[in-house]
PDB file of N, CA and C in Angstrom:
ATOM      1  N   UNK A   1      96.618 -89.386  44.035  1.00  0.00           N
ATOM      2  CA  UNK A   1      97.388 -88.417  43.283  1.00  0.00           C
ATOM      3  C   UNK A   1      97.299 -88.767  41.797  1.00  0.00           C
ATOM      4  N   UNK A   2      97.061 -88.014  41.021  1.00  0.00           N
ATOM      5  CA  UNK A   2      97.348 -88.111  39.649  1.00  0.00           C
ATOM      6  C   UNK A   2      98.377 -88.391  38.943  1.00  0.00           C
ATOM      7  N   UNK A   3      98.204 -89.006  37.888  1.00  0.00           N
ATOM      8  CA  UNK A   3      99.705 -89.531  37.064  1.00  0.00           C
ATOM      9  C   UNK A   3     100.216 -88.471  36.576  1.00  0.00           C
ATOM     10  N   UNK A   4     100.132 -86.983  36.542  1.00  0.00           N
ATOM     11  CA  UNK A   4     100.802 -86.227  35.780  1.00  0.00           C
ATOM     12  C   UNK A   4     101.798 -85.393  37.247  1.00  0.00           C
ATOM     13  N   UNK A   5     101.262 -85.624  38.631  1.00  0.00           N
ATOM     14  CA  UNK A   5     101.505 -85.252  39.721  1.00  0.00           C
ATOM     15  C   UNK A   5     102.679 -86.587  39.925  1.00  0.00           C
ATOM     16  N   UNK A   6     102.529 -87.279  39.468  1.00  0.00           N
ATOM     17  CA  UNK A   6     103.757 -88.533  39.938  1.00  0.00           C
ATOM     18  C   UNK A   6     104.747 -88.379  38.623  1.00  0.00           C
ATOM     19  N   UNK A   7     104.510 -87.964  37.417  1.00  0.00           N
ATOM     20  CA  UNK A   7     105.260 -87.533  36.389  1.00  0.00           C
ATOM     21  C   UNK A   7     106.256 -86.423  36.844  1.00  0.00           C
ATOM     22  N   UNK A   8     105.468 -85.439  37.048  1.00  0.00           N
ATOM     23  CA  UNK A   8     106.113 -84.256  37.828  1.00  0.00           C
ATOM     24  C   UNK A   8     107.611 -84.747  38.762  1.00  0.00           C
ATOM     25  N   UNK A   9     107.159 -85.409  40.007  1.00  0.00           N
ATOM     26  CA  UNK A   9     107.516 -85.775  41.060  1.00  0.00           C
ATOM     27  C   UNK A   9     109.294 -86.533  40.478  1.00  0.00           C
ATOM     28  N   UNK A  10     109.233 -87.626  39.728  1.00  0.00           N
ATOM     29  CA  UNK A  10     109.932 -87.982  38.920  1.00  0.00           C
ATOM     30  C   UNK A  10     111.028 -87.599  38.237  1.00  0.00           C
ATOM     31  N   UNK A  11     110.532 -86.480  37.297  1.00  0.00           N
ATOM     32  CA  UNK A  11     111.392 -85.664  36.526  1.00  0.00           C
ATOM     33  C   UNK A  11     111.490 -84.580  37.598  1.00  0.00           C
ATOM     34  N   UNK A  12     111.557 -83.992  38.320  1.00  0.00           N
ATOM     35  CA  UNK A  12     112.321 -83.366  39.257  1.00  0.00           C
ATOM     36  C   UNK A  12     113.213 -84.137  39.835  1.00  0.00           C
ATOM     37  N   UNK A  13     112.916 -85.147  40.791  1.00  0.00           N
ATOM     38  CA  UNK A  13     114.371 -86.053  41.233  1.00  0.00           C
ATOM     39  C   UNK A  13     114.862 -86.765  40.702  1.00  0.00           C
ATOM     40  N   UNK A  14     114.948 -86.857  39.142  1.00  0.00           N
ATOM     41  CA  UNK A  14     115.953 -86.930  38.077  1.00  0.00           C
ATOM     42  C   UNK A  14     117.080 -86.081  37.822  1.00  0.00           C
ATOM     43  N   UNK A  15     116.464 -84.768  37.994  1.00  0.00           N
ATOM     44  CA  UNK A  15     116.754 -83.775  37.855  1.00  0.00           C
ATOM     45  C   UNK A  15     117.618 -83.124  38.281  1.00  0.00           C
ATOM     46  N   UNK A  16     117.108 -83.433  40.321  1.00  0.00           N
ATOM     47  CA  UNK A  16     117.600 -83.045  41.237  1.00  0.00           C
ATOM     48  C   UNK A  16     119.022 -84.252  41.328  1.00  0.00           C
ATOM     49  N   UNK A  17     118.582 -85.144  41.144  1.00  0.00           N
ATOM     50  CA  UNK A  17     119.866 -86.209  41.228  1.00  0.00           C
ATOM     51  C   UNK A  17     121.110 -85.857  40.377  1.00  0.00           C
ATOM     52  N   UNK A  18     120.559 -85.690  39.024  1.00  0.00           N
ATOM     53  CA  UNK A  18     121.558 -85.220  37.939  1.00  0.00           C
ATOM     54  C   UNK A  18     122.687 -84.445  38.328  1.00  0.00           C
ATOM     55  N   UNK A  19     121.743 -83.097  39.005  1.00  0.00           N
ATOM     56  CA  UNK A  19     122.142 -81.761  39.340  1.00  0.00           C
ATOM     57  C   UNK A  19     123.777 -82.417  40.777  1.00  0.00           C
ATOM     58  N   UNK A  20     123.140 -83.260  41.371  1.00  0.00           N
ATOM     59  CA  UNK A  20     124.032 -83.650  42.820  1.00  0.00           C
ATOM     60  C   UNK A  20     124.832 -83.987  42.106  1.00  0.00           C
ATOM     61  N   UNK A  21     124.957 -85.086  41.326  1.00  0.00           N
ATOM     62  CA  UNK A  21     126.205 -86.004  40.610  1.00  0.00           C
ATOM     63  C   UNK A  21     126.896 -85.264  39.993  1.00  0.00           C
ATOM     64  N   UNK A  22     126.555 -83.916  39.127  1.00  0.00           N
ATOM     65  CA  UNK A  22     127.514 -82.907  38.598  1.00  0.00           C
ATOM     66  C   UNK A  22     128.145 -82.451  39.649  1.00  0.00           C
ATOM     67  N   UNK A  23     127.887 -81.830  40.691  1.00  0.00           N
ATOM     68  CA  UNK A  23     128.372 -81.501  41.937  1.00  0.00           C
ATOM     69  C   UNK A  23     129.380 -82.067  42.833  1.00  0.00           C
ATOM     70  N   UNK A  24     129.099 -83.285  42.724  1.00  0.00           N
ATOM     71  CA  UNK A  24     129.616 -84.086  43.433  1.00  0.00           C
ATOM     72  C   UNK A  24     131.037 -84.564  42.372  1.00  0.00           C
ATOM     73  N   UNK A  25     131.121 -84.360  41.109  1.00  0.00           N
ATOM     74  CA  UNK A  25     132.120 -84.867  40.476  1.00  0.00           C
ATOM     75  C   UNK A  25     132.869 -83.082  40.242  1.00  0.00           C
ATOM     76  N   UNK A  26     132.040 -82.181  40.663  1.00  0.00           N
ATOM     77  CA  UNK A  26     133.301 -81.212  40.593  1.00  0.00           C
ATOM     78  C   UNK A  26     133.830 -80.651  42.149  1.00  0.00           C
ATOM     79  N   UNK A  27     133.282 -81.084  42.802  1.00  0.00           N
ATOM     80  CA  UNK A  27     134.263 -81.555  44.220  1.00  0.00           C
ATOM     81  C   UNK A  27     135.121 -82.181  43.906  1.00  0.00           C
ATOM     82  N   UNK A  28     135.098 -83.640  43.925  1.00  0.00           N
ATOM     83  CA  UNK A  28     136.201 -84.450  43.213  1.00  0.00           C
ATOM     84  C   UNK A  28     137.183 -83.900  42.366  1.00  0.00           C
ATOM     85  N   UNK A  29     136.308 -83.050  41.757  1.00  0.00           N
ATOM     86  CA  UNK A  29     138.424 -82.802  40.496  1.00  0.00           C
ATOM     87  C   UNK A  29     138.682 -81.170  40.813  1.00  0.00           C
ATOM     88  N   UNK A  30     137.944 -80.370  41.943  1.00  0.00           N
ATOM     89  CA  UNK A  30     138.484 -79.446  42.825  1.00  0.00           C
ATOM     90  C   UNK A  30     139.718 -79.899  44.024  1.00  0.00           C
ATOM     91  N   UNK A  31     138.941 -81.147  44.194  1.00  0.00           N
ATOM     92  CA  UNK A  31     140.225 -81.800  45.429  1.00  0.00           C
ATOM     93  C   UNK A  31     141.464 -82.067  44.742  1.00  0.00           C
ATOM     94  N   UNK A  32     141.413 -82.605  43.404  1.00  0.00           N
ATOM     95  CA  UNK A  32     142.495 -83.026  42.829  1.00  0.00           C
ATOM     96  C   UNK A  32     143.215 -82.345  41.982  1.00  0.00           C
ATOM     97  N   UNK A  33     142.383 -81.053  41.834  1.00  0.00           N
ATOM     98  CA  UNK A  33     143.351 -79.292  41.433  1.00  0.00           C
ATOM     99  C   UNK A  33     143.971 -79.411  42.689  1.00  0.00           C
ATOM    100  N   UNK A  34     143.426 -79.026  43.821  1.00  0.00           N
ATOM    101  CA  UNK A  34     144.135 -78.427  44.942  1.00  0.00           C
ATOM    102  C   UNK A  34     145.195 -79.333  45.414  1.00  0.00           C
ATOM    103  N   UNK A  35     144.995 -80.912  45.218  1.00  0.00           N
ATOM    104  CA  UNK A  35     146.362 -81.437  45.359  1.00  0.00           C
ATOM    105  C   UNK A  35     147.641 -81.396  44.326  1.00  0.00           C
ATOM    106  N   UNK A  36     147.176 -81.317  42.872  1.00  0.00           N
ATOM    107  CA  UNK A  36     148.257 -80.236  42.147  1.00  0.00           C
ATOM    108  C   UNK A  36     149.058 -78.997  42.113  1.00  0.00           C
ATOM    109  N   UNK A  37     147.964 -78.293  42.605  1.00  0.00           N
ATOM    110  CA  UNK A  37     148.714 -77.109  43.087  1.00  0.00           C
ATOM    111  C   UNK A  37     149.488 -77.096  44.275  1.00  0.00           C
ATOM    112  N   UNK A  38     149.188 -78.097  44.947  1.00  0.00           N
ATOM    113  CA  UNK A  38     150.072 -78.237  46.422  1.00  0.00           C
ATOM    114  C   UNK A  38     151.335 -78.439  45.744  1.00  0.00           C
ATOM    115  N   UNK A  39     151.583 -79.481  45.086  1.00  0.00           N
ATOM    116  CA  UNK A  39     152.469 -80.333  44.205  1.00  0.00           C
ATOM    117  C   UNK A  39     153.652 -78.758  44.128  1.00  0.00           C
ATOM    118  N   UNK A  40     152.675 -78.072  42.591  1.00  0.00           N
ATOM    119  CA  UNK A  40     153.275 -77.014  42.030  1.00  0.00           C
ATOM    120  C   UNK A  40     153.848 -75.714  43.029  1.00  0.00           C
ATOM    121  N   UNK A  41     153.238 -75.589  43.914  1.00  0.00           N
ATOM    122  CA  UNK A  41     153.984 -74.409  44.809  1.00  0.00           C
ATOM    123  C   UNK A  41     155.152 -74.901  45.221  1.00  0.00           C
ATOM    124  N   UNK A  42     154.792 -76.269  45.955  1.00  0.00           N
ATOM    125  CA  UNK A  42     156.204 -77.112  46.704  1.00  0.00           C
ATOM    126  C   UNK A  42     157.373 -76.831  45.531  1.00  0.00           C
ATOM    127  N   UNK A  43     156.852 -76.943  44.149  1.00  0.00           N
ATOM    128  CA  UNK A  43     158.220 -77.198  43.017  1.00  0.00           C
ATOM    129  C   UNK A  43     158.195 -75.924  42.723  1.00  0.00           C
ATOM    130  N   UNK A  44     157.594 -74.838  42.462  1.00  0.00           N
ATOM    131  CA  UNK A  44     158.187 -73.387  42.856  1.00  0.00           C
ATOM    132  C   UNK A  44     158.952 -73.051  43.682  1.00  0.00           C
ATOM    133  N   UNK A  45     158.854 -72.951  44.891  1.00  0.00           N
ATOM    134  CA  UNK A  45     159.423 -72.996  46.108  1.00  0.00           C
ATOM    135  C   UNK A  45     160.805 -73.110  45.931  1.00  0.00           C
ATOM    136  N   UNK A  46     161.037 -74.659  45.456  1.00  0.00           N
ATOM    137  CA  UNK A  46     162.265 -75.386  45.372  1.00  0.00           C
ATOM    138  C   UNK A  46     163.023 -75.016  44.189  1.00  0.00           C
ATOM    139  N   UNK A  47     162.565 -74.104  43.376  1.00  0.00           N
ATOM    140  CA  UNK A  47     162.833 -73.445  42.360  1.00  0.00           C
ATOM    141  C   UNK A  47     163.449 -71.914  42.544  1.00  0.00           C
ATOM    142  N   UNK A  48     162.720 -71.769  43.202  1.00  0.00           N
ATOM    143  CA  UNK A  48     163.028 -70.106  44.167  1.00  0.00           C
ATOM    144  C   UNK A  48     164.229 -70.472  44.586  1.00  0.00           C
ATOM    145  N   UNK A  49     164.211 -70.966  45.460  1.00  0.00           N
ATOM    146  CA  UNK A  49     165.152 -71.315  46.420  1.00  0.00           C
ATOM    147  C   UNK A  49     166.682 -71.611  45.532  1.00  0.00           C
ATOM    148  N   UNK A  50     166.779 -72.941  44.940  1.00  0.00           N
ATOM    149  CA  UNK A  50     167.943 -72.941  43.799  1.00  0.00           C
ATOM    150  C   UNK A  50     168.260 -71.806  42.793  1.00  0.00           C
ATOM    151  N   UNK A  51     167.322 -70.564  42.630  1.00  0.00           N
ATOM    152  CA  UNK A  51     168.043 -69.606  41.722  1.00  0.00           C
ATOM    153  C   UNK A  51     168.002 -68.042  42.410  1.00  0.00           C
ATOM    154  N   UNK A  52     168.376 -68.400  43.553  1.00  0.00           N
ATOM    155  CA  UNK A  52     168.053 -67.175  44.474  1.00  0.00           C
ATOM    156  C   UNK A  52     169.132 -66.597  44.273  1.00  0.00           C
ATOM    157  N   UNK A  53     169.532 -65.479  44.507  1.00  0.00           N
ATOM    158  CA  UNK A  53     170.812 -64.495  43.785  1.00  0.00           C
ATOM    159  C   UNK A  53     171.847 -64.894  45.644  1.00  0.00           C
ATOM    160  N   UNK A  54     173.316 -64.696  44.977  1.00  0.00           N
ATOM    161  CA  UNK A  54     173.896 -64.403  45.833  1.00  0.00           C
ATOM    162  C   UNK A  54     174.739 -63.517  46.545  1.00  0.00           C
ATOM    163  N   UNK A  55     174.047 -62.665  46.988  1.00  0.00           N
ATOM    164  CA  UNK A  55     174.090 -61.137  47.384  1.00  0.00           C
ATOM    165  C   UNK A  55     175.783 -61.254  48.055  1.00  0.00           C
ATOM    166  N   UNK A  56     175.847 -62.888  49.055  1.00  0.00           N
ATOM    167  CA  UNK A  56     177.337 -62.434  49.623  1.00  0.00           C
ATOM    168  C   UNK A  56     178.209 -62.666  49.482  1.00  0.00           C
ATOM    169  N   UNK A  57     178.603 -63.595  48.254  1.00  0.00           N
ATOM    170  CA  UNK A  57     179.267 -63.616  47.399  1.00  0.00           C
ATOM    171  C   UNK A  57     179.559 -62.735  46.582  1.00  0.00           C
ATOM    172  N   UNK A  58     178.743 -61.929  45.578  1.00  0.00           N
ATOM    173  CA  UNK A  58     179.182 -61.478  44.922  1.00  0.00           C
ATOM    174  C   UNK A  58     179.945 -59.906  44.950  1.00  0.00           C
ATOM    175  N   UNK A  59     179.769 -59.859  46.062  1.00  0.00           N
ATOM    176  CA  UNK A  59     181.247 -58.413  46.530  1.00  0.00           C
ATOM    177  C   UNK A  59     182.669 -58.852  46.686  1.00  0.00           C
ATOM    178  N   UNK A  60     182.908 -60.139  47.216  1.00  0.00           N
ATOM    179  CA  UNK A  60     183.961 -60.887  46.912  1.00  0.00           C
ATOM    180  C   UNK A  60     184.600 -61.154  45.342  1.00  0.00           C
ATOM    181  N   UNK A  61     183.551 -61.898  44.315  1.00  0.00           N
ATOM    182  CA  UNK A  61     183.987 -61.486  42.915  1.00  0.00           C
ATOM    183  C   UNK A  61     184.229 -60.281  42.790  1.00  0.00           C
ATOM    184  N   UNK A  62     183.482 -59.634  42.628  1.00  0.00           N
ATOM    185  CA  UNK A  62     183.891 -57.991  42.383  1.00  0.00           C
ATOM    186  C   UNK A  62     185.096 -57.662  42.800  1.00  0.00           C
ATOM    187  N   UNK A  63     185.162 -57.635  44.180  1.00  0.00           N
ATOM    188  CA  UNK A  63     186.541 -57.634  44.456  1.00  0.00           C
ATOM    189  C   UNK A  63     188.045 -58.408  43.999  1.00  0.00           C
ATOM    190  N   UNK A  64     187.771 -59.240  43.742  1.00  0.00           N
ATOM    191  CA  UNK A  64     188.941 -59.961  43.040  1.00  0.00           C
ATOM    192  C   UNK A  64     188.879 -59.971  41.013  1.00  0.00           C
ATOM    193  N   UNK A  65     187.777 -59.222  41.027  1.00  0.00           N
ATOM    194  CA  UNK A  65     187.730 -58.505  39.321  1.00  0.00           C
ATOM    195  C   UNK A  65     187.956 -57.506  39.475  1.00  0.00           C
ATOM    196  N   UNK A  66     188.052 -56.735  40.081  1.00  0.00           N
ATOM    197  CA  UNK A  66     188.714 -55.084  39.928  1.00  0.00           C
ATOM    198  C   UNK A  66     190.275 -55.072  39.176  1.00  0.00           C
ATOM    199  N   UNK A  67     191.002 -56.268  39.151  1.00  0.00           N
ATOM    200  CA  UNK A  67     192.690 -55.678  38.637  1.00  0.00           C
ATOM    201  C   UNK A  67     192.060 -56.250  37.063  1.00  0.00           C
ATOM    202  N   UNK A  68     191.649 -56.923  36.826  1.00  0.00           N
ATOM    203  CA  UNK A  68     191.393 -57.647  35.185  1.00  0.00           C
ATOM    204  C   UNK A  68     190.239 -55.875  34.927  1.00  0.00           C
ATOM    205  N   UNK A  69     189.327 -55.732  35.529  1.00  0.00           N
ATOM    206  CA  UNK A  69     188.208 -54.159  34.960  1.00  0.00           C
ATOM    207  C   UNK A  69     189.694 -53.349  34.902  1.00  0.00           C
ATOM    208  N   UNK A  70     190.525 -52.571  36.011  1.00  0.00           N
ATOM    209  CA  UNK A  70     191.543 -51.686  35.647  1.00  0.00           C
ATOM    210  C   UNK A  70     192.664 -51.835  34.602  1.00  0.00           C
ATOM    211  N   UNK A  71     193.141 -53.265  34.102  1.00  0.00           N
ATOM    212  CA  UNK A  71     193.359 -53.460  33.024  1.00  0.00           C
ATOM    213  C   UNK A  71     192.552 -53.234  31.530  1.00  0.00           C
ATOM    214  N   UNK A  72     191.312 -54.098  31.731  1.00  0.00           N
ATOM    215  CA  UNK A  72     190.660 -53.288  30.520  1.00  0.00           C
ATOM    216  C   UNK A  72     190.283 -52.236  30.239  1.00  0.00           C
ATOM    217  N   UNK A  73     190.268 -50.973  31.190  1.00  0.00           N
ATOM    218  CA  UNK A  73     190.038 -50.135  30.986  1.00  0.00           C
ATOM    219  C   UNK A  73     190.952 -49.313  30.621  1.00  0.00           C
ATOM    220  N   UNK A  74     192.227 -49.614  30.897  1.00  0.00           N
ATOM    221  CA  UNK A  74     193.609 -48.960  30.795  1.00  0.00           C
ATOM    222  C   UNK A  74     193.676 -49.426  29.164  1.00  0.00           C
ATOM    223  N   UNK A  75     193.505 -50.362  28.513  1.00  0.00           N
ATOM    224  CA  UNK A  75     193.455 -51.101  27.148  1.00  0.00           C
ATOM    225  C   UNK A  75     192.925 -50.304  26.053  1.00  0.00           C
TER     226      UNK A  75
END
């Protein structure tokens, strides 16, 4: 084989290697997005959850604010 045929040969699986190791390091910090975002939904979630409205309660306030509203409105 010729030296420009083993040149060739070379700078392709340089190439090709290069190409894997980029690859292979954005796997790696894809895995370690997706374990952030695991993180971040869980603390959404738990966020949701602590400012969720309280639908059954608040007919009870209402109800015990109706004489203070018929006062101010009488005012």
């Amino acid at each position: 084989m010729p030296a420009v045929a083993w040149v060739t040969l070379i700078i392709t699986a340089l190439i090709v290697a290069a190409a894997a190791l980029g690859l292979i390091r954005v796997i790696f910090h894809l895995r370690a997005v997706r374990r952030t975002l695991g993180d971040v939904i869980g603390g959404v979630a738990v966020v949701a959850q602590r400012t969720s409205t309280v639908p059954e309660v608040l007919p009870a306030v209402n109800a015990e604010l109706k004489p203070v509203r018929d006062f101010c409105e009488s005012v």
